[in-house]
Protein backbone atom coordinates (compact mmCIF):
# COMPACT_ATOMS: atom_id res chain seq x y z
CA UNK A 1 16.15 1.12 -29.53
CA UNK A 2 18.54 3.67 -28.95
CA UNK A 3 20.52 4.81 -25.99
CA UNK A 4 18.19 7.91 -24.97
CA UNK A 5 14.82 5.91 -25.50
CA UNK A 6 16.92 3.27 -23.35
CA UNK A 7 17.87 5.99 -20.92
CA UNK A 8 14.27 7.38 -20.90
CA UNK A 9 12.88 4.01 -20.12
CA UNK A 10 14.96 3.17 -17.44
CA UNK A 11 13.58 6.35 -15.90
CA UNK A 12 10.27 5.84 -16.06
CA UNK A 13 10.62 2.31 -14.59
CA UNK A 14 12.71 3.98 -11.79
CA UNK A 15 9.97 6.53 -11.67
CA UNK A 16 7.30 3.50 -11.22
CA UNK A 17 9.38 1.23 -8.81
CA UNK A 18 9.80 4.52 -6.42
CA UNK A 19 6.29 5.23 -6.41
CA UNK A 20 5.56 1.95 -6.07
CA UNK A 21 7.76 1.67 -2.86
CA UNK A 22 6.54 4.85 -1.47
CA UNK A 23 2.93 3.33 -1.48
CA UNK A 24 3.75 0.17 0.14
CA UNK A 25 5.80 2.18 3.01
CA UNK A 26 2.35 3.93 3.54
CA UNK A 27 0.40 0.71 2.95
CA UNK A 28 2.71 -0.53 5.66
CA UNK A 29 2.94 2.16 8.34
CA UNK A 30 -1.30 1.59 7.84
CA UNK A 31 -1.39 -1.76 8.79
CA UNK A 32 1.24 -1.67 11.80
CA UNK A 33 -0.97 1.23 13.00
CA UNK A 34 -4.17 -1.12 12.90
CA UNK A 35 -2.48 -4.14 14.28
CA UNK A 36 -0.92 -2.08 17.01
CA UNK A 37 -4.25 0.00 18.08
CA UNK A 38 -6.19 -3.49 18.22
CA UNK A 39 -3.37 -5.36 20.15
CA UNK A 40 -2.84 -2.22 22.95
CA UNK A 41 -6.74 -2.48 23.63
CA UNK A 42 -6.74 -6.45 23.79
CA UNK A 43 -3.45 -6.28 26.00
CA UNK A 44 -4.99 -3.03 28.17
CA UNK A 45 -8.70 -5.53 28.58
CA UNK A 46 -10.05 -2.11 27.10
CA UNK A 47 -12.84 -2.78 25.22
CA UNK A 48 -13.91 -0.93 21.66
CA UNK A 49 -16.94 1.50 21.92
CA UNK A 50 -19.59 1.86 19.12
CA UNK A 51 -17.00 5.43 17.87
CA UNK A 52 -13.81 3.19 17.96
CA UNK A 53 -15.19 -0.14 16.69
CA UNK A 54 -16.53 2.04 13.47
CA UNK A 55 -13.62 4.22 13.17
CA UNK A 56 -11.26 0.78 12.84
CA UNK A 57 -13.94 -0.96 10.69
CA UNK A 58 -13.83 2.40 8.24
CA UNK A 59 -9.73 2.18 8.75
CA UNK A 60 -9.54 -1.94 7.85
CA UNK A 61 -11.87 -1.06 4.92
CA UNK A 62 -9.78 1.60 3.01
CA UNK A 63 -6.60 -0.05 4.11
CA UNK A 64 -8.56 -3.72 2.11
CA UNK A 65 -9.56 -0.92 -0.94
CA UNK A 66 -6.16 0.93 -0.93
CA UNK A 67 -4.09 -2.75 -0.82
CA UNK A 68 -6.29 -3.89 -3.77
CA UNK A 69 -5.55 -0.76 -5.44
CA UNK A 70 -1.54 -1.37 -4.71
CA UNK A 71 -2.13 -5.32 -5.61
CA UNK A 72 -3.56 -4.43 -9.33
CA UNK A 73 -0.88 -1.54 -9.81
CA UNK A 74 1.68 -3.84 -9.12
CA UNK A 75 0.91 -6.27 -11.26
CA UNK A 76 -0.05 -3.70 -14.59
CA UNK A 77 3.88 -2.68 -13.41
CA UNK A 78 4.84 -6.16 -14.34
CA UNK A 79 2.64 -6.49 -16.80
CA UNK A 80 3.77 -3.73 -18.66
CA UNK A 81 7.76 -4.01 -17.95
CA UNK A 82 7.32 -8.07 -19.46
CA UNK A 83 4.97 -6.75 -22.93
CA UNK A 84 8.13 -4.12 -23.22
């Protein structure tokens, strides 16, 4: 391998790892945003209407989808950077 393929590899890695990070930083902010919403209504005795109990249901299930998503990238990532 020479240096520029070894150069250009090392890029796209860096490429993958920041994207990567960037989705887990939104993955994150996602879930701290759930947890929070549900602990301020416990902590406030406010109970969850029919509107908010479906709009945090449709929230926990894209968050579960979007995780999944992350979980499988993550590991082709691996994958990939062990077959190279």
């Amino acid at each position: 391998m020479t240096d520029e393929n070894k150069k250009t590899d090392k890029q796209i890695v860096k490429s993958e790892l920041i994207e990567l990070y960037d989705e887990f930083v939104y993955l994150n902010e996602v879930c701290c945003f759930l947890l929070d919403a549900g602990s301020v209504m416990r902590i406030n005795d406010q109970l969850f209407d029919k509107r908010s109990v479906g709009g945090y249901r449709q929230c926990s299930e894209a968050l579960k989808g979007r995780l999944a998503d992350f979980k499988a990238k993550l590991k082709l990532t691996c994958v990939d950077d062990v077959v190279s």
